[in-house]
N, C-alpha and C. Protein backbone atom coordinates (compact mmCIF):
# COMPACT_ATOMS: atom_id res chain seq x y z
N UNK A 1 -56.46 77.04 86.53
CA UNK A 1 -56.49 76.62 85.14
C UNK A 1 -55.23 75.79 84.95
N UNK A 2 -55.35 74.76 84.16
CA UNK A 2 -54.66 73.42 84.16
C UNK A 2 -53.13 73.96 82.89
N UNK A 3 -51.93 73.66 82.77
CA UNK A 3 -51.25 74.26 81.79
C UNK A 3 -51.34 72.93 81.19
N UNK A 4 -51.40 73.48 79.80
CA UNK A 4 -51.45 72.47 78.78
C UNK A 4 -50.48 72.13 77.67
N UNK A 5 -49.81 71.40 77.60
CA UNK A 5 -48.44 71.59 76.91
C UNK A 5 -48.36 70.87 75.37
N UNK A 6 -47.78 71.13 74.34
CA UNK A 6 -48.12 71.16 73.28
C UNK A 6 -47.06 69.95 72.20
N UNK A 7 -46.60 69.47 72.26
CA UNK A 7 -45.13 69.33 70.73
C UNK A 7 -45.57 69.48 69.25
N UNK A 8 -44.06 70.37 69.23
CA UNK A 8 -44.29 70.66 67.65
C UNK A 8 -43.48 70.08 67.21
N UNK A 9 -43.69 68.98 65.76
CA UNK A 9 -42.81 68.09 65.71
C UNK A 9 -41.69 69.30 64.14
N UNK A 10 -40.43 69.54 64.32
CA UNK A 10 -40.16 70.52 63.55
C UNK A 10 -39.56 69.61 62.66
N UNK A 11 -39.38 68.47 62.78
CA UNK A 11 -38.50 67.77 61.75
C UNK A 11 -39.29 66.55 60.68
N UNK A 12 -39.85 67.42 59.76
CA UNK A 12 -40.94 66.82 59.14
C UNK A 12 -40.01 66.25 58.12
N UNK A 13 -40.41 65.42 57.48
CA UNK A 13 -39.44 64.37 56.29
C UNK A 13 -39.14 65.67 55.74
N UNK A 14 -40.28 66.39 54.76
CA UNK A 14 -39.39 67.37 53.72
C UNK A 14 -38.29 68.49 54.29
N UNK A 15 -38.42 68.38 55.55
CA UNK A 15 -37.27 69.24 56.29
C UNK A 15 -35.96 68.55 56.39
N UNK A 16 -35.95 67.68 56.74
CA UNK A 16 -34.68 66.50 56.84
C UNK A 16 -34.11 66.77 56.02
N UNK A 17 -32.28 67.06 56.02
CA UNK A 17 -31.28 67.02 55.45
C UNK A 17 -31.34 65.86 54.12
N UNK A 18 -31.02 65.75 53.05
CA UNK A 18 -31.25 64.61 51.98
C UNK A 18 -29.53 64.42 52.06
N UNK A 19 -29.09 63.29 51.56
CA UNK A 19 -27.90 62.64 51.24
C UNK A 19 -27.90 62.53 49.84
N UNK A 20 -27.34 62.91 49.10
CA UNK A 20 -27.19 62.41 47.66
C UNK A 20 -26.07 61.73 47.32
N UNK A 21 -26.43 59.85 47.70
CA UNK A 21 -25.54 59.33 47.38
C UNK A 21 -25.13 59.14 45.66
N UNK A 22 -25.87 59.23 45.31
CA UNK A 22 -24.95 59.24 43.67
C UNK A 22 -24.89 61.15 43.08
N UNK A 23 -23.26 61.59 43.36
CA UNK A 23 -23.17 62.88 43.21
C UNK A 23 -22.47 62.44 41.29
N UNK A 24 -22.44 63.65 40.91
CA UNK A 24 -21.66 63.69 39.88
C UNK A 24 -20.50 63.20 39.08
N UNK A 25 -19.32 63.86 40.58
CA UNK A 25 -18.45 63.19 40.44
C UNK A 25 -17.93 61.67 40.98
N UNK A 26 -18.61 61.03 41.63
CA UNK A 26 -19.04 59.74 41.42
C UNK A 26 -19.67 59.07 40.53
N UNK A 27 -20.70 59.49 40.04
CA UNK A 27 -21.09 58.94 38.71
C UNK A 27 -19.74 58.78 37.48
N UNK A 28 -19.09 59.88 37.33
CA UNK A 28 -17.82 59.75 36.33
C UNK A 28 -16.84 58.80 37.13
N UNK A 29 -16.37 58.86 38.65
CA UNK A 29 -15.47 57.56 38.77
C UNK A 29 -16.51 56.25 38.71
N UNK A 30 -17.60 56.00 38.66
CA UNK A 30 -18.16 54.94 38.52
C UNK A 30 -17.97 54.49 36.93
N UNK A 31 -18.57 55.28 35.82
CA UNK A 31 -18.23 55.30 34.63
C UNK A 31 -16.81 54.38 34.09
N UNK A 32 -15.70 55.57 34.43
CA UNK A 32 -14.57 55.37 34.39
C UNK A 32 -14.14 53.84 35.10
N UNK A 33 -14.59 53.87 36.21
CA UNK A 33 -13.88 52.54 36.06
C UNK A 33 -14.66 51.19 35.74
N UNK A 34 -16.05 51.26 35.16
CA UNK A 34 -16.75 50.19 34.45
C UNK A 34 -15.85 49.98 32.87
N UNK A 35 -15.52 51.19 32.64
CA UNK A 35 -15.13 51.47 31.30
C UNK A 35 -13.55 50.96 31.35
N UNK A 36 -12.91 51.00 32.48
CA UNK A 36 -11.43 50.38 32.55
C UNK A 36 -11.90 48.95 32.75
N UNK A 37 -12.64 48.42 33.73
CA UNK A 37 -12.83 47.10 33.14
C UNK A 37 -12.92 46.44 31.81
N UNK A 38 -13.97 47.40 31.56
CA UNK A 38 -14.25 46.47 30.22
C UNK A 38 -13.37 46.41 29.54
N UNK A 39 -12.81 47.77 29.29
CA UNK A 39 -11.06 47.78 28.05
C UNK A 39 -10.01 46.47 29.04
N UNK A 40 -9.77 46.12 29.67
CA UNK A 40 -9.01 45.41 30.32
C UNK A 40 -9.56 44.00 29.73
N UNK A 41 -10.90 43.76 30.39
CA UNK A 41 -11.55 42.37 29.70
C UNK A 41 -11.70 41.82 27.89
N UNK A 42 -11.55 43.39 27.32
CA UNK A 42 -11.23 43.56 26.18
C UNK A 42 -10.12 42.83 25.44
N UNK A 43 -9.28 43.75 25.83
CA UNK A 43 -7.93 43.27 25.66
C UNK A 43 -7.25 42.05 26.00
N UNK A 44 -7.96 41.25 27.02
CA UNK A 44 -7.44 39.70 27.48
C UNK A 44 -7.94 38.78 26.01
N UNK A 45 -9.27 39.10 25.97
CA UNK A 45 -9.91 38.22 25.08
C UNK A 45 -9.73 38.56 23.70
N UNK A 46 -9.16 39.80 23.38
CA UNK A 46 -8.35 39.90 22.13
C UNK A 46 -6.89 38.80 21.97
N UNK A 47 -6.55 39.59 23.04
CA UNK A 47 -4.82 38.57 23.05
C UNK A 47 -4.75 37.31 23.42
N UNK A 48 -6.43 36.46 23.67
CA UNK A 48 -6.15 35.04 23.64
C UNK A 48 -6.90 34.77 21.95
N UNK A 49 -7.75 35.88 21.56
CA UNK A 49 -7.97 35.17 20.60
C UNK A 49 -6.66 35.35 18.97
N UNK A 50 -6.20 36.24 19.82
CA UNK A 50 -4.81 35.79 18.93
C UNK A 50 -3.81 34.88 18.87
N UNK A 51 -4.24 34.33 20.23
CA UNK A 51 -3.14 32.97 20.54
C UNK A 51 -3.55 32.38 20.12
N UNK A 52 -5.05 32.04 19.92
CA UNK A 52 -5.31 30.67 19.61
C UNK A 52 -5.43 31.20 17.74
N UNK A 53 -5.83 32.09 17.38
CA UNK A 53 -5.75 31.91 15.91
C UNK A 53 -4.11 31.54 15.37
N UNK A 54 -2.91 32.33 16.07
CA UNK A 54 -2.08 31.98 15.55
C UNK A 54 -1.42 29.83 16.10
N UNK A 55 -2.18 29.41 17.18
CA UNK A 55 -1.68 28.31 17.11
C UNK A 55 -2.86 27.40 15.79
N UNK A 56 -4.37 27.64 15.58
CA UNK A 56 -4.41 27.49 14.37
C UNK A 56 -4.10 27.38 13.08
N UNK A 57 -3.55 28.60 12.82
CA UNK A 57 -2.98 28.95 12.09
C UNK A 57 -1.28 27.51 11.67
N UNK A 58 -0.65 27.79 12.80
CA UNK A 58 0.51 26.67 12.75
C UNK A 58 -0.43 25.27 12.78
N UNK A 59 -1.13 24.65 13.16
CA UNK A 59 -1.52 23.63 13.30
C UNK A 59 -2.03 23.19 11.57
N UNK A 60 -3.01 23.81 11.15
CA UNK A 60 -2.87 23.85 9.57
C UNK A 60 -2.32 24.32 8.53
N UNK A 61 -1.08 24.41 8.84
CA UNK A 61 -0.03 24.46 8.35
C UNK A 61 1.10 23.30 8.63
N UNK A 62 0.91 22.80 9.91
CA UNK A 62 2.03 21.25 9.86
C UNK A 62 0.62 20.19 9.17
N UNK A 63 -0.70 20.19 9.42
CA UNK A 63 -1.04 19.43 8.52
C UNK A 63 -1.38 19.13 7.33
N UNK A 64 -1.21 20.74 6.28
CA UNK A 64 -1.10 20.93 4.80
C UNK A 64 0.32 19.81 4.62
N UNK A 65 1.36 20.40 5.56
CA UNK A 65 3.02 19.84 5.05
C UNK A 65 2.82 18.12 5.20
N UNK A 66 2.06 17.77 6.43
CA UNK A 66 2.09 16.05 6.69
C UNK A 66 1.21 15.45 5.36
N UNK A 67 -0.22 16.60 4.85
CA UNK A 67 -0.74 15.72 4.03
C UNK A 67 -0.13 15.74 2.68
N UNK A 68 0.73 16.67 2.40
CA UNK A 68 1.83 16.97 1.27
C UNK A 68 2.57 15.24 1.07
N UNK A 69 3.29 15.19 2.33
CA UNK A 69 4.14 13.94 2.55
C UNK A 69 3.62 12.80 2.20
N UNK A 70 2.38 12.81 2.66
CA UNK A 70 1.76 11.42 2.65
C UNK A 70 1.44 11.33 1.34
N UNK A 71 0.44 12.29 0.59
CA UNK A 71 0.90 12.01 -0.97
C UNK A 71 1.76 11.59 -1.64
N UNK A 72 3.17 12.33 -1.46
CA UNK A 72 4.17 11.71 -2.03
C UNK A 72 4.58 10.94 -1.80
N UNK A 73 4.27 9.93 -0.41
CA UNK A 73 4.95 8.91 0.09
C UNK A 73 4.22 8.08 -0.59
N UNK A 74 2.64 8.19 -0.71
CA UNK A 74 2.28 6.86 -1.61
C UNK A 74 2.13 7.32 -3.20
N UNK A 75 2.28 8.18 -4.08
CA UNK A 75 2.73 7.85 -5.17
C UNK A 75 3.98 7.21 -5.37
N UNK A 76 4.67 7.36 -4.39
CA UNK A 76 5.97 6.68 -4.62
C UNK A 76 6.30 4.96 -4.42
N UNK A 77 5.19 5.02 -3.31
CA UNK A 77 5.23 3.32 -3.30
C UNK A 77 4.22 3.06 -4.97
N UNK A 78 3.05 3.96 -4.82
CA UNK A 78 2.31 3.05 -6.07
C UNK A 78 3.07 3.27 -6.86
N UNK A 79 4.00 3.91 -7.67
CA UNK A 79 4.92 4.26 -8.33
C UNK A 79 6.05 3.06 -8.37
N UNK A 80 6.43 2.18 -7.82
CA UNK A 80 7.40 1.60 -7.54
C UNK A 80 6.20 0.00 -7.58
N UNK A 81 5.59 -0.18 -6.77
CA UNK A 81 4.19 -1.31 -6.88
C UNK A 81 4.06 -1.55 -8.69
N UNK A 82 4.50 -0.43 -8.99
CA UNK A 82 3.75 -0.65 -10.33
C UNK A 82 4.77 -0.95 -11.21
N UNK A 83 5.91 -0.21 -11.03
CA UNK A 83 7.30 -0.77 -11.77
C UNK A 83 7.57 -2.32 -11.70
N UNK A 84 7.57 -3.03 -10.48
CA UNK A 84 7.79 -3.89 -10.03
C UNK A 84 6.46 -5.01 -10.84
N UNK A 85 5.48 -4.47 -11.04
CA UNK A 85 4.19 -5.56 -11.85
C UNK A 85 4.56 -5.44 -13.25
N UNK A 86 5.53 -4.21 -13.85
CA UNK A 86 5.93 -3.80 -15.05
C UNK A 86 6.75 -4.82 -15.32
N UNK A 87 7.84 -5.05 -14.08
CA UNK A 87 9.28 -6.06 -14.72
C UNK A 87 8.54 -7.36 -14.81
N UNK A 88 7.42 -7.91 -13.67
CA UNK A 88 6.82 -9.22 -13.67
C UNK A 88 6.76 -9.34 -14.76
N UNK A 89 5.53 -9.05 -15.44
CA UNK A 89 4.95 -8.66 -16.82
C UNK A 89 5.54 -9.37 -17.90
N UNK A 90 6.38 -8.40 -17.79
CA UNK A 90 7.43 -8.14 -18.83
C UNK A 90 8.36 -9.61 -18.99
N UNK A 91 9.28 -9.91 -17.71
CA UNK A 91 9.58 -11.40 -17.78
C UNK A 91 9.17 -12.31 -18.35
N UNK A 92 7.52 -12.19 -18.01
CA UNK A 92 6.64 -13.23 -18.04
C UNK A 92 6.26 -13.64 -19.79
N UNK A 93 5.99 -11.97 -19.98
CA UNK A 93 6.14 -12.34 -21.77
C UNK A 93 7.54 -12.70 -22.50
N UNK A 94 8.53 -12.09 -22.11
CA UNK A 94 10.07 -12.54 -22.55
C UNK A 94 10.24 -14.17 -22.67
N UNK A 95 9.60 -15.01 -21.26
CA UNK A 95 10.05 -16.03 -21.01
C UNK A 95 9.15 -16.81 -22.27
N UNK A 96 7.42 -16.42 -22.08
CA UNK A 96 6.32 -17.19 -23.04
C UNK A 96 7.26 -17.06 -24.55
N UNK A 97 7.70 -15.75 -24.84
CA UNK A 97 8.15 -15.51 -26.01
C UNK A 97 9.36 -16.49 -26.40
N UNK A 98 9.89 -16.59 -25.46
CA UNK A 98 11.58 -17.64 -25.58
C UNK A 98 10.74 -19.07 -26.37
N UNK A 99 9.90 -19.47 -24.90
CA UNK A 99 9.32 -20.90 -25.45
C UNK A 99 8.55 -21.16 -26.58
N UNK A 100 7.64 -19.96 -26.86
CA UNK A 100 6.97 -20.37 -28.54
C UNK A 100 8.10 -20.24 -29.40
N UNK A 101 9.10 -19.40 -29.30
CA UNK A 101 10.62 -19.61 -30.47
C UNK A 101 11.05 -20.63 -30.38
N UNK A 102 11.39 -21.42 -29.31
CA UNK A 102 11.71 -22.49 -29.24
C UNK A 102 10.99 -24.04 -29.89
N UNK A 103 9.14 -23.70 -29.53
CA UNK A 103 8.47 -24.46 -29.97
C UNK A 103 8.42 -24.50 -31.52
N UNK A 104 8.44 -23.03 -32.04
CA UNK A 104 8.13 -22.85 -33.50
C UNK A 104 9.90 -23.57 -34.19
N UNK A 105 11.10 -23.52 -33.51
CA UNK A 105 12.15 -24.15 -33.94
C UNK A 105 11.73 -25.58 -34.55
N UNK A 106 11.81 -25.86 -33.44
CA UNK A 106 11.26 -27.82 -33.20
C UNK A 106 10.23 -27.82 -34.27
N UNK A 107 8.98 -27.06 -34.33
CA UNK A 107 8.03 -27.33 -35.09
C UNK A 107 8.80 -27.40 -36.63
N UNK A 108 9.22 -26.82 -37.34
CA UNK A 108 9.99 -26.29 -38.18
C UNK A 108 10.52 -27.34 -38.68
N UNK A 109 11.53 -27.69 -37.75
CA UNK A 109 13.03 -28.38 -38.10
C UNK A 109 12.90 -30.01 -38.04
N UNK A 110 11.92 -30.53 -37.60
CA UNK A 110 11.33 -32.14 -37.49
C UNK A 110 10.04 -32.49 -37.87
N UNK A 111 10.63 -33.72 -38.58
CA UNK A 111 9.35 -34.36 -39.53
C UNK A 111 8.19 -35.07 -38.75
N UNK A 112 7.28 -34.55 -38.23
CA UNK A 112 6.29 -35.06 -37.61
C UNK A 112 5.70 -36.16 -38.40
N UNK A 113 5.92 -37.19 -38.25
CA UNK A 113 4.99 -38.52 -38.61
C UNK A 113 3.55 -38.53 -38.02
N UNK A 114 3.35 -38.53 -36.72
CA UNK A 114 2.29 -38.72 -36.08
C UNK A 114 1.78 -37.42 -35.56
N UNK A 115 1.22 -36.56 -35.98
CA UNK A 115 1.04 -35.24 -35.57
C UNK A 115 -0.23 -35.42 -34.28
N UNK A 116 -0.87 -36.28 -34.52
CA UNK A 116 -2.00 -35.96 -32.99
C UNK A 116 -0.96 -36.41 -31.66
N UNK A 117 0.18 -37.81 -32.25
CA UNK A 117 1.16 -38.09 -31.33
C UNK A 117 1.93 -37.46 -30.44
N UNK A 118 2.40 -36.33 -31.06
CA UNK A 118 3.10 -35.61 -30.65
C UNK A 118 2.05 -34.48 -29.98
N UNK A 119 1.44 -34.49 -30.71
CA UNK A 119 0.63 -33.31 -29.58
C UNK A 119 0.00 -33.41 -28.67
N UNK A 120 -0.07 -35.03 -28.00
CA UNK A 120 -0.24 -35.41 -27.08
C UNK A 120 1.02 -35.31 -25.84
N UNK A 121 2.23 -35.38 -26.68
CA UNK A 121 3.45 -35.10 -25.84
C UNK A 121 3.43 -33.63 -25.41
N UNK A 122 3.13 -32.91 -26.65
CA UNK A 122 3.08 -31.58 -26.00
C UNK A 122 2.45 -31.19 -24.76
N UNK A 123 1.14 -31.75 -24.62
CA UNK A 123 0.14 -31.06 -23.77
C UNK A 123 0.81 -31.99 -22.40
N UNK A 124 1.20 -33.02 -22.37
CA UNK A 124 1.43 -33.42 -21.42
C UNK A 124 2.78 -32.92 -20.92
N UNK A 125 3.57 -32.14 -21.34
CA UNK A 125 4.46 -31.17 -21.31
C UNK A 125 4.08 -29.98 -20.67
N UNK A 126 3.53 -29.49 -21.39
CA UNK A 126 2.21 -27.94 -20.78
C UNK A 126 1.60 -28.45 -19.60
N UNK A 127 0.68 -30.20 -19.40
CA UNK A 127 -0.35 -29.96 -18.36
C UNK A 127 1.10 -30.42 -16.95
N UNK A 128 2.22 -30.40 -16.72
CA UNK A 128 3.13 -31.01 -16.04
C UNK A 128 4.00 -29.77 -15.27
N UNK A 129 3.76 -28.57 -15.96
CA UNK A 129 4.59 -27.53 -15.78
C UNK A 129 3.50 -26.61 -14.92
N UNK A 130 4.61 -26.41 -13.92
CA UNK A 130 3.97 -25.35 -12.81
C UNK A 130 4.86 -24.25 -12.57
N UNK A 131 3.98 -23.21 -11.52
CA UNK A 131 4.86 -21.91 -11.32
C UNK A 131 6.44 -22.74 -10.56
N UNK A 132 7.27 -21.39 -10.82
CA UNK A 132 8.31 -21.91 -10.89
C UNK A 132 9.22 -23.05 -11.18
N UNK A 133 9.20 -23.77 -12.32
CA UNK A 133 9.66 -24.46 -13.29
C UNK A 133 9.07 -24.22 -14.67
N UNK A 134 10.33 -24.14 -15.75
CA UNK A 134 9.88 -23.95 -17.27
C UNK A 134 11.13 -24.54 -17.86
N UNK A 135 11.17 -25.33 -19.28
CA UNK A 135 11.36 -26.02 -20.47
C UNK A 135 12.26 -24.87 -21.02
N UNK A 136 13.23 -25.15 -21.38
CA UNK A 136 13.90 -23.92 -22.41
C UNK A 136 13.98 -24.94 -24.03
N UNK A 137 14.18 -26.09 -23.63
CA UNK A 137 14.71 -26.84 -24.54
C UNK A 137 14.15 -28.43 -24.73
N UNK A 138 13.45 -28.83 -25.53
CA UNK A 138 13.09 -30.19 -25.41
C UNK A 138 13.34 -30.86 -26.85
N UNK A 139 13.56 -32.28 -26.67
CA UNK A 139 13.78 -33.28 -27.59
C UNK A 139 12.81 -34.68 -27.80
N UNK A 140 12.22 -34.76 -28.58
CA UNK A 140 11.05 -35.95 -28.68
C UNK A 140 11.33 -36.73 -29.78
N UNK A 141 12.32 -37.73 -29.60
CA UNK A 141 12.31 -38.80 -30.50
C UNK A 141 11.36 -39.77 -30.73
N UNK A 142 11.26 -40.33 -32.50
CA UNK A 142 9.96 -41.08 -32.45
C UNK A 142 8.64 -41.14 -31.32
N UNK A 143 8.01 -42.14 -30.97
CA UNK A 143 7.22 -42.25 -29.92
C UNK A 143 7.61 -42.04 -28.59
N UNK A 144 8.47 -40.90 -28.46
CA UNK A 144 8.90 -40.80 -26.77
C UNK A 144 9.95 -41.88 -26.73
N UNK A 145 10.59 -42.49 -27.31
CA UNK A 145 11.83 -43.16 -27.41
C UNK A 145 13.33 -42.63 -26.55
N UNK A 146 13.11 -41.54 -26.96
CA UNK A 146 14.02 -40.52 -26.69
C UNK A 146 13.86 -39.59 -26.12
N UNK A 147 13.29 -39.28 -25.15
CA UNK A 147 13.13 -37.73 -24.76
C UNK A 147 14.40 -36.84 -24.16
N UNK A 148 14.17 -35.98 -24.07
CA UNK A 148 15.47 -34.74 -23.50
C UNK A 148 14.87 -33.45 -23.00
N UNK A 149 15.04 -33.04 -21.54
CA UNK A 149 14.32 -32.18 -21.50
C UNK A 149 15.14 -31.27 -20.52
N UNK A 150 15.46 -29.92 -21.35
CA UNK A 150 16.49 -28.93 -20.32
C UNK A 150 15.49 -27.63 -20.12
N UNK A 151 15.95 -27.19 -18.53
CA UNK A 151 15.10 -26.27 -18.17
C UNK A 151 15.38 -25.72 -16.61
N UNK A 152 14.75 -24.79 -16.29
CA UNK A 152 15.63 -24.24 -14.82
C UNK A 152 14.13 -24.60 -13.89
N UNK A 153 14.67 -24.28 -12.78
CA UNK A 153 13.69 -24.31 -11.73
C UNK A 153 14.18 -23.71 -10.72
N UNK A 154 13.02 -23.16 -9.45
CA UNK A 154 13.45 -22.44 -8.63
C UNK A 154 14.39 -22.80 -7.45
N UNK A 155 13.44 -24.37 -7.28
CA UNK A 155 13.89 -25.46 -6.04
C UNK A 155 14.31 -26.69 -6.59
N UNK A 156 15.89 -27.13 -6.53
CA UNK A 156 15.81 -28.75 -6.63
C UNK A 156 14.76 -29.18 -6.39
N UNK A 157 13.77 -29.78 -5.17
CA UNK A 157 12.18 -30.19 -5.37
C UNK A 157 11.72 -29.98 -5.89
N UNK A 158 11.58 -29.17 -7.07
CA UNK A 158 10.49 -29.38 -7.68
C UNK A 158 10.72 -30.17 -8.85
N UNK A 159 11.67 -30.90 -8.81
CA UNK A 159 12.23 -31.69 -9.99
C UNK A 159 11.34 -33.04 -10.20
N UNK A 160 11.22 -33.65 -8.79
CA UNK A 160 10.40 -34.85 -8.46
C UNK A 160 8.73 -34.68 -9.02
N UNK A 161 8.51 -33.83 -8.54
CA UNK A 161 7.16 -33.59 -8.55
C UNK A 161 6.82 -33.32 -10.08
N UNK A 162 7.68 -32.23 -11.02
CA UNK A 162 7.26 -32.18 -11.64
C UNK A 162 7.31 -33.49 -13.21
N UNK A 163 8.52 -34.41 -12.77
CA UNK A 163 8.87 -36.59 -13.04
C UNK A 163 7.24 -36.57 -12.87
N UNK A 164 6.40 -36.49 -11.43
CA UNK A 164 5.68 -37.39 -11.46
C UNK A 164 4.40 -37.15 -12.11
N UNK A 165 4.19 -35.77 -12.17
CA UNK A 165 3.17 -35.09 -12.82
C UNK A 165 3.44 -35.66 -14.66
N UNK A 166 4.74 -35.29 -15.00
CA UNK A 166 4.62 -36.51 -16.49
C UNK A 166 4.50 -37.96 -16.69
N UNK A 167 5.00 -38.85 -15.33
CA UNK A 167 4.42 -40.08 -15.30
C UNK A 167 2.66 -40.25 -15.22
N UNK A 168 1.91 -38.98 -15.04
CA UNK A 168 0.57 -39.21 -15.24
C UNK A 168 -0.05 -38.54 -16.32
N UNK A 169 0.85 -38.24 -17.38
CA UNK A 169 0.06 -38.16 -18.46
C UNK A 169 -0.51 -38.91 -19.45
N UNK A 170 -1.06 -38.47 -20.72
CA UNK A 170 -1.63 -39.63 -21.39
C UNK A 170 -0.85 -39.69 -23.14
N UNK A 171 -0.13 -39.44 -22.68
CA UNK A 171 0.80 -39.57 -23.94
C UNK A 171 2.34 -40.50 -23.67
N UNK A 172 2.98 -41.14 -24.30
CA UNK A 172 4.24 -42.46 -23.89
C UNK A 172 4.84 -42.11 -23.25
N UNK A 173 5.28 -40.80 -22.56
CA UNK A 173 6.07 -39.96 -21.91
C UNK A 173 6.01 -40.99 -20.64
N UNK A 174 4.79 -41.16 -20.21
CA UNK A 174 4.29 -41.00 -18.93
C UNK A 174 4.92 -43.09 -18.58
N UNK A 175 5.13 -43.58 -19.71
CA UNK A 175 5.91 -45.12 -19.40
C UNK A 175 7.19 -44.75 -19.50
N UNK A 176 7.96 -43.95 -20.06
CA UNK A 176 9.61 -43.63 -19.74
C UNK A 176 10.06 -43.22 -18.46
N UNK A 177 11.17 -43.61 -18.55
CA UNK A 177 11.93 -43.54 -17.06
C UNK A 177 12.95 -42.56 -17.54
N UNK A 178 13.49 -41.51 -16.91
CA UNK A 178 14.52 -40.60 -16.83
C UNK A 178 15.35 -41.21 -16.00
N UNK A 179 16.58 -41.99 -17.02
CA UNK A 179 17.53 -41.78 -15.79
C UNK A 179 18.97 -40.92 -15.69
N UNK A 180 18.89 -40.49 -16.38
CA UNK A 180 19.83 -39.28 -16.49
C UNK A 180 19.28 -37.65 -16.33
N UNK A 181 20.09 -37.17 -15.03
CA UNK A 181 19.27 -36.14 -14.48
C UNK A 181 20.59 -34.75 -14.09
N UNK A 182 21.07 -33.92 -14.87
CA UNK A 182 21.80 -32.84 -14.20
C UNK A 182 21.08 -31.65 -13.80
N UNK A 183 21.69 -31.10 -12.63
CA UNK A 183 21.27 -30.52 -12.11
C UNK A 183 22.44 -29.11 -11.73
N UNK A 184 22.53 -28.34 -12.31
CA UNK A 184 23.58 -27.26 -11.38
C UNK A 184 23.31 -25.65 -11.17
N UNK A 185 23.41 -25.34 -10.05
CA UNK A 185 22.93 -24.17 -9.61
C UNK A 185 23.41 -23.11 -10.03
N UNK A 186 22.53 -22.17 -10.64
CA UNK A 186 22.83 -20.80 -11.31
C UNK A 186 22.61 -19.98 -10.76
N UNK A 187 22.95 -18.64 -11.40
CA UNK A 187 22.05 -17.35 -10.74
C UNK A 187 21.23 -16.97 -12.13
N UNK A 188 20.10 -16.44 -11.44
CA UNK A 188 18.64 -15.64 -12.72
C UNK A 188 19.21 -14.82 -13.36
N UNK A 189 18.70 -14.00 -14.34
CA UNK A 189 18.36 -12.67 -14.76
C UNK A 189 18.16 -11.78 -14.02
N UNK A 190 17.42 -12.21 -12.73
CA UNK A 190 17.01 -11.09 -11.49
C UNK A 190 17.35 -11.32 -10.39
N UNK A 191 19.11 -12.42 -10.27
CA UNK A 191 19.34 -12.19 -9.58
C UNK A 191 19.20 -13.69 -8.91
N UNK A 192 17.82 -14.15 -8.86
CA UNK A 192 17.79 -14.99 -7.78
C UNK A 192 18.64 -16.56 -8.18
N UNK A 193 18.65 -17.31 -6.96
CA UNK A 193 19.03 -18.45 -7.27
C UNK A 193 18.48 -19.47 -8.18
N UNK A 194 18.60 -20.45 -9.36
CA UNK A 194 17.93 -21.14 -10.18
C UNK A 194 18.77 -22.90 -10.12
N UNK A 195 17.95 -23.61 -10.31
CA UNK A 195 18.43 -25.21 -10.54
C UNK A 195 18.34 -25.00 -12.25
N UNK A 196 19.17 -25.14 -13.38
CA UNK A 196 19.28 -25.45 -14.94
C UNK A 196 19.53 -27.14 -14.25
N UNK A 197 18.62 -27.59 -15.47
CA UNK A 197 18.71 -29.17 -15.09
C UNK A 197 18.07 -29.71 -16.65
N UNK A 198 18.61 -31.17 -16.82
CA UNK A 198 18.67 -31.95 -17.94
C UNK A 198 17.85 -33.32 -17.66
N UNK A 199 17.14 -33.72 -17.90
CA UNK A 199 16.62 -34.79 -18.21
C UNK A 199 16.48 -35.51 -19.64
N UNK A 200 16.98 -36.92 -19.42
CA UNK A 200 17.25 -38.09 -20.32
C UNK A 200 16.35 -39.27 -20.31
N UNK A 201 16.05 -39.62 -21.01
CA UNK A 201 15.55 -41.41 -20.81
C UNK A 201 16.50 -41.95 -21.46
N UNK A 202 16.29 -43.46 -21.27
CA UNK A 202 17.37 -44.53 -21.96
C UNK A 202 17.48 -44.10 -23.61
């Protein structure tokens, strides 16, 4: 009789030793140190977002103070822009005011014979006068016989120009010859340099 031999396999899976890789106390150092991360990652991104709020913070605050400045820097020019259109102004009526006193003198104080005559001298007086040159004082004998005319200007040149602009008017002015001409350099009211000058005819 033949021997017949057998295996018994004794190490069946549910017999096998088990490993329990996740024990307890691994689970708590796993915990623990997910939980120290995070407080760590925590805390970075707290303390940058305090950096950057407090450089915010300074940043609108130097540009409250710059846009402070800049306000006051231009009320102060418009402030001053505007003083400065105040004194123009103001000159400008002082000076108009001088010459109608002056005109209303003359009007006043001489016997106009020819009244459209003369007011032909006038305008050709008025249409002859440009910026920077003005009349303080004028004299109109009979038909332009006589004229006399004192007054400042900014530039010696403009003395010529403004001869030739009355040689083209339409009143007798414009056939007289000036030959008597002073001229001497002043200082303004404001300062600047001025020509006071006299004109004569024969």
């Amino acid at each position: 009789m033949a021997a017949t031999t057998q295996q018994i396999n004794l190490l069946l899976p549910e017999l096998r030793p088990r490993r329990d890789w996740l024990t307890a106390s691994g689970l708590v150092a796993a915990v623990a140190v997910v939980a120290g991360v995070l407080l760590i990652a925590g805390a970075w991104f707290g303390w940058q977002a305090g950096q950057l709020e407090d450089e915010l913070a300074s940043a609108q605050q130097a540009l409250a103070e710059q846009s402070a400045r800049t306000e006051a820097l231009e009320r102060d020019v418009a402030g001053r822009a505007t003083d400065r259109e105040l004194l123009r102004e103001m000159e400008t009526r002082e000076q108009r005011l001088a010459q109608t006193r002056e005109l209303y003198e003359f009007m006043s104080t001489t016997s106009l014979g020819n009244l459209t005559g003369y007011s032909e001298h006038l305008k050709d007086l008025s249409r002859a006068s440009f910026q920077g040159i003005w009349l303080t004082q004028f004299s109109i004998a009979g038909d332009a016989s006589n004229v006399i005319l004192r007054g400042s200007a900014l530039e010696a040149a403009m003395l010529p120009d403004f001869v030739g602009r009355l040689s083209m008017g339409d009143s007798e002015i414009r056939n007289q010859r000036f030959s008597r001409l002073t001229s001497t350099r002043t200082r303004g009211t404001t300062g600047e340099q001025v020509y006071d000058f006299v004109l004569e005819t024969n």
